[in-house]
Every structure is written in C-alpha cells, then in structure tokens.
Protein backbone atom coordinates (compact mmCIF):
# COMPACT_ATOMS: atom_id res chain seq x y z
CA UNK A 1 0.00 0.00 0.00
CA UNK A 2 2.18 2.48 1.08
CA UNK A 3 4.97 1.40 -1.49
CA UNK A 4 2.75 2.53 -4.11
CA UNK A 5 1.91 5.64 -6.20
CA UNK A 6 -1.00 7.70 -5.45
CA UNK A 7 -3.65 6.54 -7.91
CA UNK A 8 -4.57 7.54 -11.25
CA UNK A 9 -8.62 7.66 -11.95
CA UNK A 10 -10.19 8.03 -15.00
CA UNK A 11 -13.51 10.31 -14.71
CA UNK A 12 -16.07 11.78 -16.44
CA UNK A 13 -15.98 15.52 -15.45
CA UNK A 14 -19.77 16.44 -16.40
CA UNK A 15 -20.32 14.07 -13.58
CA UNK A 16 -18.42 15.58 -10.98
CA UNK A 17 -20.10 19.58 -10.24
CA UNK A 18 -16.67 20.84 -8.44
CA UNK A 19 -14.41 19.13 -11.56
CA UNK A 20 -17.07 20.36 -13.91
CA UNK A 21 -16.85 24.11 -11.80
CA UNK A 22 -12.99 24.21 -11.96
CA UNK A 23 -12.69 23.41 -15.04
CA UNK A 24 -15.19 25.95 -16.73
CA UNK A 25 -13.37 28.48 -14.54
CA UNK A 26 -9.78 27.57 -15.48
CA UNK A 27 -11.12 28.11 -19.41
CA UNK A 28 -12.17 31.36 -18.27
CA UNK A 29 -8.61 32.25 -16.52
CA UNK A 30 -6.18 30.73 -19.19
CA UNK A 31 -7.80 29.99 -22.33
CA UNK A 32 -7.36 25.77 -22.44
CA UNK A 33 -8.59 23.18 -20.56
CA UNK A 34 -6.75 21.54 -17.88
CA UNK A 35 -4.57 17.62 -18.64
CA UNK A 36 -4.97 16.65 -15.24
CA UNK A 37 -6.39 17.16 -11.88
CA UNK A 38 -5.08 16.70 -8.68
CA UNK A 39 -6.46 16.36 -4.65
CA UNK A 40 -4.69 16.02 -1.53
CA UNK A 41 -7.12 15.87 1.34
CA UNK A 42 -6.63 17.74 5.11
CA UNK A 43 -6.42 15.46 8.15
CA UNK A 44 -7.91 15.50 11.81
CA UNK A 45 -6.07 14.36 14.50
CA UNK A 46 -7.77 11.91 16.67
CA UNK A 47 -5.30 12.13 19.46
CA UNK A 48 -1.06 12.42 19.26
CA UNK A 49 -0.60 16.22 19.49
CA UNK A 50 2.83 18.31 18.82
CA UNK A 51 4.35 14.56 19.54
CA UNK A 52 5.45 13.95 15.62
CA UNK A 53 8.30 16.36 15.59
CA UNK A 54 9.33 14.37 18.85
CA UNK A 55 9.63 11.33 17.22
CA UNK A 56 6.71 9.63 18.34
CA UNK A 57 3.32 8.00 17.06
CA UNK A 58 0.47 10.27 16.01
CA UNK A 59 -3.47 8.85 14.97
CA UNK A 60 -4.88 10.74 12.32
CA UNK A 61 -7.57 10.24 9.49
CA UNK A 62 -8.17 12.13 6.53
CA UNK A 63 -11.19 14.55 5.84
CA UNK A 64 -13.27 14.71 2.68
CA UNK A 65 -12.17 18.02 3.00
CA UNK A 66 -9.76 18.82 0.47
CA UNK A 67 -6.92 21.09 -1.83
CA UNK A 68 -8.09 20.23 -5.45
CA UNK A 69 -5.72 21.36 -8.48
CA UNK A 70 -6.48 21.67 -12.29
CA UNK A 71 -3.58 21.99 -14.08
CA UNK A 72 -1.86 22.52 -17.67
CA UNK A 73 1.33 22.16 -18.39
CA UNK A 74 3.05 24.38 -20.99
CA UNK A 75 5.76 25.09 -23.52
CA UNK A 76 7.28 27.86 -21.43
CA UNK A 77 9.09 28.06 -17.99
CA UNK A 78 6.47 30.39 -16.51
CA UNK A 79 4.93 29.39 -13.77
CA UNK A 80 0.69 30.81 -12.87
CA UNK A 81 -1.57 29.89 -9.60
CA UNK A 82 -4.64 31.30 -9.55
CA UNK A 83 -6.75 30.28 -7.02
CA UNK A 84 -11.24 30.17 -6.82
CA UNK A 85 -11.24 31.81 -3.86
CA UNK A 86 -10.92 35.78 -4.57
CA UNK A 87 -8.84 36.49 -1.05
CA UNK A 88 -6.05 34.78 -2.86
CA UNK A 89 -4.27 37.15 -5.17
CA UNK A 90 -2.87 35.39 -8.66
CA UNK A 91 1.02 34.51 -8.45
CA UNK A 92 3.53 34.08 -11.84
CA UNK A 93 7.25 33.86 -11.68
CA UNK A 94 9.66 31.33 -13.54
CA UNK A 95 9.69 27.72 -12.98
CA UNK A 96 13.62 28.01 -12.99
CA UNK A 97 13.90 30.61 -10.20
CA UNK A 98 11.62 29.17 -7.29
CA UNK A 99 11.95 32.04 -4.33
CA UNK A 100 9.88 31.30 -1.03
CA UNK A 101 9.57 34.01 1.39
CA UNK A 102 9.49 32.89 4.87
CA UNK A 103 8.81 36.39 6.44
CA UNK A 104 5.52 35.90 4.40
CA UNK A 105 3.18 32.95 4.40
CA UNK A 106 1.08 33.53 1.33
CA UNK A 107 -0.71 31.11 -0.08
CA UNK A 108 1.53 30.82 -3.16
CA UNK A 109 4.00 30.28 -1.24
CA UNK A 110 2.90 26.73 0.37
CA UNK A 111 2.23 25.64 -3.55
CA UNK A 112 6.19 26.54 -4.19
CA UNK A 113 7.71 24.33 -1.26
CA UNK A 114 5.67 21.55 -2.64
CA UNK A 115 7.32 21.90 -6.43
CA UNK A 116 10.33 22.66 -4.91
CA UNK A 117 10.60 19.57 -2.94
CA UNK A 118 10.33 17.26 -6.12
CA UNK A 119 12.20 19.56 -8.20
CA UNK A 120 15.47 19.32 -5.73
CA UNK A 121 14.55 15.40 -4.57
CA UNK A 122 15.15 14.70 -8.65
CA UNK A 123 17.91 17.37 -8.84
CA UNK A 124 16.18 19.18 -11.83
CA UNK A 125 17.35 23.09 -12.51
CA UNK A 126 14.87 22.81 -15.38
CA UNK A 127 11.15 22.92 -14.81
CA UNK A 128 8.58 23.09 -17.32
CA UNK A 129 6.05 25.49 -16.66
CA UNK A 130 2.04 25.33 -15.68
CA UNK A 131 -0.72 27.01 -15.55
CA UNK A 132 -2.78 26.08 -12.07
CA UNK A 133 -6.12 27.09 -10.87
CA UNK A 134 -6.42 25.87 -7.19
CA UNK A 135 -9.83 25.30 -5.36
CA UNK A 136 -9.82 24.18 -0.97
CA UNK A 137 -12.58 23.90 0.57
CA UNK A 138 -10.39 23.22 4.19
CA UNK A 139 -11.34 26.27 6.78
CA UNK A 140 -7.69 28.00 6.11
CA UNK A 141 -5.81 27.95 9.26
CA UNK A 142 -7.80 26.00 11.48
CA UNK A 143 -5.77 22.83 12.10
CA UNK A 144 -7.12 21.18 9.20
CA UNK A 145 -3.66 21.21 7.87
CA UNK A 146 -5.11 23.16 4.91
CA UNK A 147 -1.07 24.36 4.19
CA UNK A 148 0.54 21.00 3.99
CA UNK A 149 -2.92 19.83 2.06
CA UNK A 150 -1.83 22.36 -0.26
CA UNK A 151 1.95 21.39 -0.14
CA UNK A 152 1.53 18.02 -0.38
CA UNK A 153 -1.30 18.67 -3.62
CA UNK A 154 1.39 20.90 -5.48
CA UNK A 155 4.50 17.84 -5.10
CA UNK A 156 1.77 15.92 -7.06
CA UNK A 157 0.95 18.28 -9.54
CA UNK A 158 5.00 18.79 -10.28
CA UNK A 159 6.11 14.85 -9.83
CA UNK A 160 2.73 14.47 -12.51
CA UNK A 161 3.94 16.85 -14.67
CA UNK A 162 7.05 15.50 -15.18
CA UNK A 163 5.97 12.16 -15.65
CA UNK A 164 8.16 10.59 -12.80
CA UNK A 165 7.14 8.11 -9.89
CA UNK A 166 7.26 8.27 -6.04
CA UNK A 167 5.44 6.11 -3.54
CA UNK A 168 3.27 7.69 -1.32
CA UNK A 169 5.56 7.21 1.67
CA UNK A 170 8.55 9.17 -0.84
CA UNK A 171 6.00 11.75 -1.79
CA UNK A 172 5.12 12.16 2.41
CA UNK A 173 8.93 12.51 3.57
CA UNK A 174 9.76 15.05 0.63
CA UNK A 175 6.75 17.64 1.19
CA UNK A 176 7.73 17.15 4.55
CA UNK A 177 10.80 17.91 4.51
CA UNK A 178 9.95 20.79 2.19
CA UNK A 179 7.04 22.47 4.17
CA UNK A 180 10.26 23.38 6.61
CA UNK A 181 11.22 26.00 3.59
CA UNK A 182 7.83 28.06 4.96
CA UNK A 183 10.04 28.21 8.28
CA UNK A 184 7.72 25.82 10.28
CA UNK A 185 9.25 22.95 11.98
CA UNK A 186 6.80 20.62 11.93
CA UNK A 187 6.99 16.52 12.46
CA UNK A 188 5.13 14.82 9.05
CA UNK A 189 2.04 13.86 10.02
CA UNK A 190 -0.16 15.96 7.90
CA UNK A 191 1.65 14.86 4.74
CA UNK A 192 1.96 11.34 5.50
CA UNK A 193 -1.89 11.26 6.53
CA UNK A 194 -2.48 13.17 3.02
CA UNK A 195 -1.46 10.46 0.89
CA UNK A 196 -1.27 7.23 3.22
CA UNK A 197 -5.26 7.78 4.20
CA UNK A 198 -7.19 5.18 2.71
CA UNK A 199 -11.28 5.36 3.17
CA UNK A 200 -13.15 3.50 5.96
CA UNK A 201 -9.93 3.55 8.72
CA UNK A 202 -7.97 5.95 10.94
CA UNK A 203 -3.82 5.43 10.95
CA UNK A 204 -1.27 5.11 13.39
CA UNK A 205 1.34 7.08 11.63
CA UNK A 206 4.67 6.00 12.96
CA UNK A 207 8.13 7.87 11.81
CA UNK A 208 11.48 6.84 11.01
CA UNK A 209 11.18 4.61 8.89
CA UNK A 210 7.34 6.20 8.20
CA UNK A 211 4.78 3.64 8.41
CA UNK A 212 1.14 3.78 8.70
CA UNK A 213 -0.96 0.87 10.44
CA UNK A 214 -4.88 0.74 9.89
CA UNK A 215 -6.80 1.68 13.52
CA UNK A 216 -10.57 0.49 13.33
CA UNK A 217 -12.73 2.95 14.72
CA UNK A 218 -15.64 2.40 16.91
CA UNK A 219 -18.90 1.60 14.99
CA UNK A 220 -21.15 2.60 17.44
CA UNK A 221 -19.78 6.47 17.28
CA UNK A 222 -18.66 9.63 15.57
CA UNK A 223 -16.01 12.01 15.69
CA UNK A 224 -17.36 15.36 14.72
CA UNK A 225 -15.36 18.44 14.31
CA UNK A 226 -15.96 21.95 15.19
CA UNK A 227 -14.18 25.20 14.67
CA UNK A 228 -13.42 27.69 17.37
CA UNK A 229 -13.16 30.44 14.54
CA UNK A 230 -9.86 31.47 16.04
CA UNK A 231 -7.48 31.61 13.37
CA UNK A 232 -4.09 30.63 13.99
CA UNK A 233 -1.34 30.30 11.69
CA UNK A 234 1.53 28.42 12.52
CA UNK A 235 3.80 29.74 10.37
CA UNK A 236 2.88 33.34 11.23
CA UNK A 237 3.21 32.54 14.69
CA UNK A 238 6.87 32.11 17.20
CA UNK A 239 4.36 29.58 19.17
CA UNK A 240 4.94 26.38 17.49
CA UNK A 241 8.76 27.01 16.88
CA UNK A 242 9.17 27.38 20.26
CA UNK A 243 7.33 24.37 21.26
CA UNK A 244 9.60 22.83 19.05
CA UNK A 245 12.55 23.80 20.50
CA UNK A 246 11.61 23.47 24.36
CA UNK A 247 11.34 19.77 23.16
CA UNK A 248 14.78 19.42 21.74
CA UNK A 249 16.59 21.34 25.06
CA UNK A 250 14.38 18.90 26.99
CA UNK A 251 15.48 16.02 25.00
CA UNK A 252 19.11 17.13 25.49
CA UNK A 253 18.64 17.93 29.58
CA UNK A 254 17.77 14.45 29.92
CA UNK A 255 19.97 12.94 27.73
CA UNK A 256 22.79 14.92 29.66
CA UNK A 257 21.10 14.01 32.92
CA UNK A 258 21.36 10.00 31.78
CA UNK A 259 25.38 10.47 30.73
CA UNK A 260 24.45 10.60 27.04
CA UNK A 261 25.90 11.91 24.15
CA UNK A 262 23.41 15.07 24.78
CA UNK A 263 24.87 17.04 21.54
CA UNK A 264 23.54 14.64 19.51
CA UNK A 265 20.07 14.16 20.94
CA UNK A 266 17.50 16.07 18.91
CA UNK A 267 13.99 14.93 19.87
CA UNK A 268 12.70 12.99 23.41
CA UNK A 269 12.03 9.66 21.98
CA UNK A 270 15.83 9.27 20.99
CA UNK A 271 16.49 9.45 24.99
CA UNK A 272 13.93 7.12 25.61
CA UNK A 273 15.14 4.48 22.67
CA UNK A 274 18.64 4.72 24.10
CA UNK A 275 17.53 4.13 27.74
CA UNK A 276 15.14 1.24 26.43
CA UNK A 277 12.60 2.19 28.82
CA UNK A 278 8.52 2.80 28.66
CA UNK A 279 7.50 5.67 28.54
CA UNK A 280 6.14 5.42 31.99
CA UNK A 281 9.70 5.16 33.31
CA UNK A 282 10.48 8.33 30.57
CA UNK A 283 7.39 10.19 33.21
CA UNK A 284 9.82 9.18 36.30
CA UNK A 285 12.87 10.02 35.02
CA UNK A 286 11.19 13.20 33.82
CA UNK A 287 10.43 13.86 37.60
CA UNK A 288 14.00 13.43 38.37
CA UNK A 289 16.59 15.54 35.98
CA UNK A 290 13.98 18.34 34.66
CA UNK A 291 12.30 21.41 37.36
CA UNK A 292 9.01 22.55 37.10
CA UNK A 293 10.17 26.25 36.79
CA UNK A 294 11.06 27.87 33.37
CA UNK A 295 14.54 27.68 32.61
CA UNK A 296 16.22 30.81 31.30
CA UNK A 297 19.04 30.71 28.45
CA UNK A 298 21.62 31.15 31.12
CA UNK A 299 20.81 27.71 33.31
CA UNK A 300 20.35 25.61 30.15
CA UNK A 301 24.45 26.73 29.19
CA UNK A 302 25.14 25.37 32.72
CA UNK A 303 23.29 22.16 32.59
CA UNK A 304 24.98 21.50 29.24
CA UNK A 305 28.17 22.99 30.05
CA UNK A 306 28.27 25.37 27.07
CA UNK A 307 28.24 28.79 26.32
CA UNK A 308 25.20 31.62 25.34
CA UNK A 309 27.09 31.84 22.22
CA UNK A 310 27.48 28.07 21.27
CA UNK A 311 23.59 27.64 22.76
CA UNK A 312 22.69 30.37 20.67
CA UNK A 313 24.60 29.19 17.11
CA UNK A 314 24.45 25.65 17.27
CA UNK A 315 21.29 24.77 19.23
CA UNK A 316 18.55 27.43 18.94
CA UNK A 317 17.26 27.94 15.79
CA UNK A 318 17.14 31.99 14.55
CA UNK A 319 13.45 32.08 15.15
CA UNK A 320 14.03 31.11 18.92
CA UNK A 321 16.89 33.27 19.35
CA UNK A 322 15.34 36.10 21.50
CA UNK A 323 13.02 33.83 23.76
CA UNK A 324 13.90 34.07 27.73
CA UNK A 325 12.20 31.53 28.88
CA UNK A 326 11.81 27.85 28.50
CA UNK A 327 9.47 25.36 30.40
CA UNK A 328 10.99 22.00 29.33
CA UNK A 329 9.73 19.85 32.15
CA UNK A 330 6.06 20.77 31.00
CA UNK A 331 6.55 20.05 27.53
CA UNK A 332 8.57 17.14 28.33
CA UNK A 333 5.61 15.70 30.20
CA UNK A 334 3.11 16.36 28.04
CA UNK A 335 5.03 14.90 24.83
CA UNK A 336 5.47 10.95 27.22
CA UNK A 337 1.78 11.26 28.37
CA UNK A 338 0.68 12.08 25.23
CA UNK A 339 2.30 9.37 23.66
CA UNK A 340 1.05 6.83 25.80
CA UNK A 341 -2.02 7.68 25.07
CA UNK A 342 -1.66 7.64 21.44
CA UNK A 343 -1.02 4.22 21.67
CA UNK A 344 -3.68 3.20 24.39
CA UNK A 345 -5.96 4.49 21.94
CA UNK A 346 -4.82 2.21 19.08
CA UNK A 347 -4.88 -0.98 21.85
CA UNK A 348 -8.30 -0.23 22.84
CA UNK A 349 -9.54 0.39 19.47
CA UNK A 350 -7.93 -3.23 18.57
CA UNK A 351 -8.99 -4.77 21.95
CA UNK A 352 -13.25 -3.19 21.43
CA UNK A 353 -13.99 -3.52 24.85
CA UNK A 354 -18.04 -3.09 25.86
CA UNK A 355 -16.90 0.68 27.29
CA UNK A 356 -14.99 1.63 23.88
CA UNK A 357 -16.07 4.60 23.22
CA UNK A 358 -16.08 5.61 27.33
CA UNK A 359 -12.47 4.88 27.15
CA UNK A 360 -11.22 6.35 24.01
CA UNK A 361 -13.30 9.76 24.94
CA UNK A 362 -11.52 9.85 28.85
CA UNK A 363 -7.70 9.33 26.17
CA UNK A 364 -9.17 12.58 24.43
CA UNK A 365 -10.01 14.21 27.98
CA UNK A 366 -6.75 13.25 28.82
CA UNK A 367 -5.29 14.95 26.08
CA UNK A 368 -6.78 18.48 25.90
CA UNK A 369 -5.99 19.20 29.66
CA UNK A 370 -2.47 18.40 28.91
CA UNK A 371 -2.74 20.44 25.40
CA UNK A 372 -3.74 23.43 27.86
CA UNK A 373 -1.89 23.01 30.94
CA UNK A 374 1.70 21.17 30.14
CA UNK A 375 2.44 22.19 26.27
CA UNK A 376 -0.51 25.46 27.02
CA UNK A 377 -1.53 25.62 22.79
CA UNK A 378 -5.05 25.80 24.23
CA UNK A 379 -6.92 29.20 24.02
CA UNK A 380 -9.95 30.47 26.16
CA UNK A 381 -12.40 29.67 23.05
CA UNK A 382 -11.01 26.23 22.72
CA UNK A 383 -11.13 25.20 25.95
CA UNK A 384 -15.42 27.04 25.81
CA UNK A 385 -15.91 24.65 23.20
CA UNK A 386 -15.02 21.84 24.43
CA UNK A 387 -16.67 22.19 27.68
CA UNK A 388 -19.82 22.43 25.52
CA UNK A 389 -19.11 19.85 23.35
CA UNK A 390 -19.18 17.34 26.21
CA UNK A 391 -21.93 19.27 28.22
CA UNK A 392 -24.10 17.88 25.00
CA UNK A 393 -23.14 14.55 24.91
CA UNK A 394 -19.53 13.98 23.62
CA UNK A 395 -17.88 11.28 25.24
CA UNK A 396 -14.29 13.13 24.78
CA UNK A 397 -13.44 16.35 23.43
CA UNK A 398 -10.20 18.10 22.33
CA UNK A 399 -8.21 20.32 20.31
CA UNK A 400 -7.19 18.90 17.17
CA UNK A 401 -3.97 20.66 15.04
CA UNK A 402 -1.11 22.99 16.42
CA UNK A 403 -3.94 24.51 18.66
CA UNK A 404 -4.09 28.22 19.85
CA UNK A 405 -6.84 28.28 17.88
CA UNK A 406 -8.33 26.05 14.98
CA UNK A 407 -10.86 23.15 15.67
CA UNK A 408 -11.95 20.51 18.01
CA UNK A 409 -12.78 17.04 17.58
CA UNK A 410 -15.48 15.24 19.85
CA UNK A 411 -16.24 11.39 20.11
CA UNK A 412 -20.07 11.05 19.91
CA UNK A 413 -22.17 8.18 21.09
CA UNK A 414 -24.13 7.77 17.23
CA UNK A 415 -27.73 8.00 18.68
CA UNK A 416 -26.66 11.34 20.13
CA UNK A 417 -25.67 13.09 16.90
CA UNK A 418 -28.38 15.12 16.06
CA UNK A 419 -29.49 16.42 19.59
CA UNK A 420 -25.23 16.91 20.22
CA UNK A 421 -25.14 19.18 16.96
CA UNK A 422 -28.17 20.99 17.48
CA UNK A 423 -27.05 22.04 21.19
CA UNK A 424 -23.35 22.71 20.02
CA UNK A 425 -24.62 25.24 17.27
CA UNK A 426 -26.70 26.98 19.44
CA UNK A 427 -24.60 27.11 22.93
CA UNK A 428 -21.14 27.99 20.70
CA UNK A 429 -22.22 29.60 17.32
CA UNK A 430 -25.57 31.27 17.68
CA UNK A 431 -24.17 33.61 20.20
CA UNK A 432 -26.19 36.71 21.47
CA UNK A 433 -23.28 38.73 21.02
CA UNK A 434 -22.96 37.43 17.06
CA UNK A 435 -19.51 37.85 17.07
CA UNK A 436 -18.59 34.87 14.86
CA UNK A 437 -18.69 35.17 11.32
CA UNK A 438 -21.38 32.59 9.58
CA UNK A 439 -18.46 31.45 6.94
CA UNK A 440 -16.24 30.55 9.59
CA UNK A 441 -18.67 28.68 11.77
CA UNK A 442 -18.24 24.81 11.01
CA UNK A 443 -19.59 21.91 12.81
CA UNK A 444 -19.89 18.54 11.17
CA UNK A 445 -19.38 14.67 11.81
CA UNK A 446 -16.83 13.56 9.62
CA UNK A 447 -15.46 9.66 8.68
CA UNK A 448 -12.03 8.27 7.44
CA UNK A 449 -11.72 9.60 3.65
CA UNK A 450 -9.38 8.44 1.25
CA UNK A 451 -5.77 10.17 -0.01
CA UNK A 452 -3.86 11.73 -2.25
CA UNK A 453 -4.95 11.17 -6.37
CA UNK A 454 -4.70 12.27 -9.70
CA UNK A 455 -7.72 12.63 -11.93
CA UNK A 456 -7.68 12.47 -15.80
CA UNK A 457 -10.70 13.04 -18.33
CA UNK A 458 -11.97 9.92 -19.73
C-alpha cells in the first residue's frame, strides 16, 4: 500500500459539479482546458498532538475536506496559480527561479515548497512550466492542515507533470521535509496522513522509517469536528517554533542528565530508545533531571556545560533566538503522556472492549488538559468549546492541530448526533453577542476519507 503511487482515476468531469466548476473556470482564466487534476485531502487528529516532531506515534484520518488542483502544463518556464477563492491574489514567476519568502506565508507560497521539494529530490534546474487554478474547501488555518494539504497537492501536480514516480511514503517525507522551507518545523504527520489515508480507517502514523498501520474505529460512534473560529497560523506565529525547541533542550537535559551523548540528541524519543525504557519510566525520570520552573538561556548553558554563544549558534534555531524563557519539564511531560495515550488508543480500538467509546473519549479528555496546561496551545475559546461539546453529549473532546486556535474534535455516542449538533450550534455559534462570522462557523461529523490522487478526463 504504502509502497505505491498515489492513484490515477479516470472520470467523467460532467459528472463531478466541483471538476465540472474548476474546469469551466480555469477556461475562463487561461484559455485551455486543464490535462490533469489533482487532490490532496486535510487530516484530523484523533489524538497524538505536537508529539510527531518528537519522534513519536500520532493517529490521524483524513477529511473529505480537500486542496483540489487543475492543471496545464506548458511550452514555457512560466509558472501561474490562480486560485477560486478571490482572497487569494494570482502569483507568476519562472519555474527556474523558485523564491519562497518565509517572512511571508502567502498562499503561493505553500504551492512553491511543494514543487520545490520534487524539483530538488530529482535534482532538476529545469522545470517546465504550468498554468494552475487551485480550489480548498479546508477552513484556512484552522488545524485542518489546509497548508501542507496544499503542499503536499502541489508535489503531485510537479512529480505528474514530469511524468516521474514516487510512492506515497517518498512523496510524504519530501513535502515534509519541504514544508520546513515556509520556516515551520513541523513533524510529518499531515503529509503522510495526506497520501497514506485510505477510506473507511484511521492510521497510526509511525516515523522513522514512516509507516502507517490501519486503527478500526468504533462503529457505534462519531467524531465530529468543530471550529473555534480562532485563526491561527503556525507559520505566522513564534508559538509552534518554540514548542519545538523546548522539546529538543528537553530532549538534550535528559539525555545529559542520563550520561548521554546530549549534543547529539534532537527529539525525546531518541532518549527514551537509548535508555530502552517505557515511557512510563520516561514520566519518572522526567520527575528526576527536569524542574518545574522555566529555565532561562543562562541555566540551560550550565546544565549543558556550554556557552550563550554556542547555545545560541548551534542549538537554537534563529526564530528562537530572542526567547527568555523555556518550560521543558512541562513540555517534556506532556510529549510521554501524550504518547502513551496515542497508543492506548490504538490498543483499545484493537482490543473493542463493551466501554470503547467511554475509554477512548476519557484518552481525548486526557489529552486536551495536557494540550492546555503542560504544552498550554489551548486558548480560552477552545477550551469554551469543548466544555460544551461534552456538556451535550460527547464522550471526549479536544483540540485537534497545532492549537491556539483552529478546531476541536469530539467522540459522539451515534444515537446522540443530532441532539449533540443541534445544542453545540446553538450554545457555541448562535451567540447573542454574534460575534462569529457565519463562513467561519463549522460543525460537522466527519469519517475516514481516502488520499492523495490524480484525476484524468476519460
């Protein structure tokens, strides 16, 4: 499965009213019809949070929501996105001179890491050019992963174009690795999800090597999503850098803590692979080398027995340069807990005890008041939410994404659906004060959709 291509499928495009929509638009924008289409779909996140970039397990599903591209390829080297949605300015430059701007993260910009991943993974100064007309229909920053949906759609479109093969695990680890060129350090999940989904199941998304194991969800329930309509964008934001970074001088504490080669430690679960203990015992020795107060720059030099200047250069990255404070025994805990839980969740799923869905919502419980309290990506309207989401019936309720805005996701006993929607809508989004905007208010039940493919015109 995962040693394969995404999939090629023939359609008829009178059939389809968004392929039909595109395409009549893209005639009116260029003049031609499109070759080929392409979709990459966004992801929720059942449970697993800011634990990728760590090292560890994540368990994701794919959306129906999606990033859908028509494209044309053409004689020239110059490059044109143009996009449905009318916020989105149009974007040309050459093929052979792809600049990305990380002070900026326009939308263009996500398209360009994506085609430059497959243009350096091949080596290729040369790219033909294209003429794209992008439509998503993913709430834009609301930890959908509508960026990397978009990333991972646009490594597609180019490896498509140029007639070459990848399998989906390739494709993941190169958009990836090239969504860093945005400046966000993030772990893989949201690309691997985007072409490893497959309809009907969740995944277990394990990294290095990257591997994705089927996780049966419960039959008898429904995991329904609903946005906070607090936008967050985590490349516009220090946030999730820093997160990332309070992980790695955690990882290195402990590794120094344990007499191990600490300068070579870069995320917590290589400490806990070279101690070959559980991640219970990680908790304990957690307890043991790492203070609940913030460290400042200063004590983290002493503990590693370096200087401000070699912590600054050769550890902090130049985004996390200025920051004071660090609170690396919270985010340490939070990353083990979390974790575990991760994989409880898988285990009970597997196991289906009578109190399933009990057990899997207290694992999602679990999570958000660690979200909020040890790793604190949690915001006031978040936290509202989910309060109401389980006042109404959910079982469990968290954030879902980087957080600090973004969505939730709630497991809901089936025969409570329609009340549990009904309340929701009115308690969160039919405020007196009518202070959310009606195109940013979504709640809906969503189930495990399929990933990554190209469409041609039969």
């Amino acid at each position: 499965m995962a040693t394969e291509s995404p999939a090629t499928r023939r359609v008829q495009v009178a059939e389809h009213p968004r392929l039909l929509k595109l395409k009549e638009m893209f005639n009116s924008k260029f003049g031609s019809i499109p070759k080929f289409y392409v979709r990459a779909p966004g992801r929720v996140n059942i449970i697993g949070e800011h634990i990728d970039y760590c090292g560890y397990s994540v368990l994701p599903m794919a959306v129906e929501q999606d990033v859908l591209i028509a494209v044309e390829p053409v004689k020239t080297y110059a490059l044109q996105l143009a996009n449905t949605n009318p916020l989105y300015p149009d974007f040309s430059t050459s093929a052979n001179n792809i600049q990305i701007d990380k002070t900026k993260p326009l939308w263009h910009n996500y398209f360009l890491c994506g085609l430059k991943g497959i243009q350096e993974h091949f080596g290729l100064s040369n790219l033909t050019g294209m003429n794209c007309l992008v439509d998503g229909n993913i709430p834009p920053s609301s930890g959908l992963s509508s960026s990397s949906a978009l990333v991972c759609c646009a490594g597609l479109v180019t490896l498509t174009v140029l007639g070459r093969n990848l399998s989906k695990v390739e494709l993941a680890e190169i958009c990836a690795k090239s969504e860093r060129y945005i400046g966000t350090e993030g772990g893989g999940m949201d690309q691997s999800i985007s072409f490893l989904a497959e309809e009907g199941t969740a995944k277990l998304i394990e990294f290095s090597p990257l591997r994705a194991t089927d996780v049966k969800l419960p039959s008898g329930a429904v995991f329904v999503i609903a946005n906070s309509c607090v936008e967050m964008n985590k490349a516009a934001t220090s946030h999730f850098n820093i997160r990332v970074m309070e992980c790695r001088l955690a990882a290195k504490l402990l590794a120094k803590y344990k007499s191990l080669q600490w300068d070579k430690v870069l995320r917590l679960e290589e400490v806990q692979a070279k101690l070959g203990i559980s991640l219970e015992e990680m908790l304990l020795v957690t307890e043991d080398a790492l203070h609940p107060e913030p460290y400042n720059p200063e004590e983290i030099c002493r503990c590693l027995g370096i200087s401000l200047e070699e912590l600054r250069t050769q550890i902090l990255s130049p985004n996390t340069q200025d920051v004071l404070i660090f609170k690396l025994y919270q985010r340490a805990k939070h990353v083990y807990s979390e974790a575990a839980r991760a994989l409880q969740f898988k285990k009970i799923c597997e196991e289906a005890p009578e109190n399933m869905v009990q057990l899997l919502g207290e694992l999602m419980n679990q999570s958000h008041m660690s979200c909020r309290d040890m790793y604190e990506c949690s915001c006031p309207e978040l936290d509202q939410l989910v309060d109401i989401c389980r006042k109404f019936g959910a079982q469990g309720s968290r954030l879902t994404g980087a957080g600090w805005g973004g969505c939730t996701v709630s497991i809901v006993p089936a025969d409570k659906l329609p009340s549990f929607l009904a309340n929701v809508h009115k308690a969160y989004y039919q405020r007196s004060d009518g202070s959310l905007a009606p195109e940013k208010q979504s709640l809906f039940a969503t189930k495990p959709g399929g990933g990554a493919l190209v469409f041609l015109e039969a």
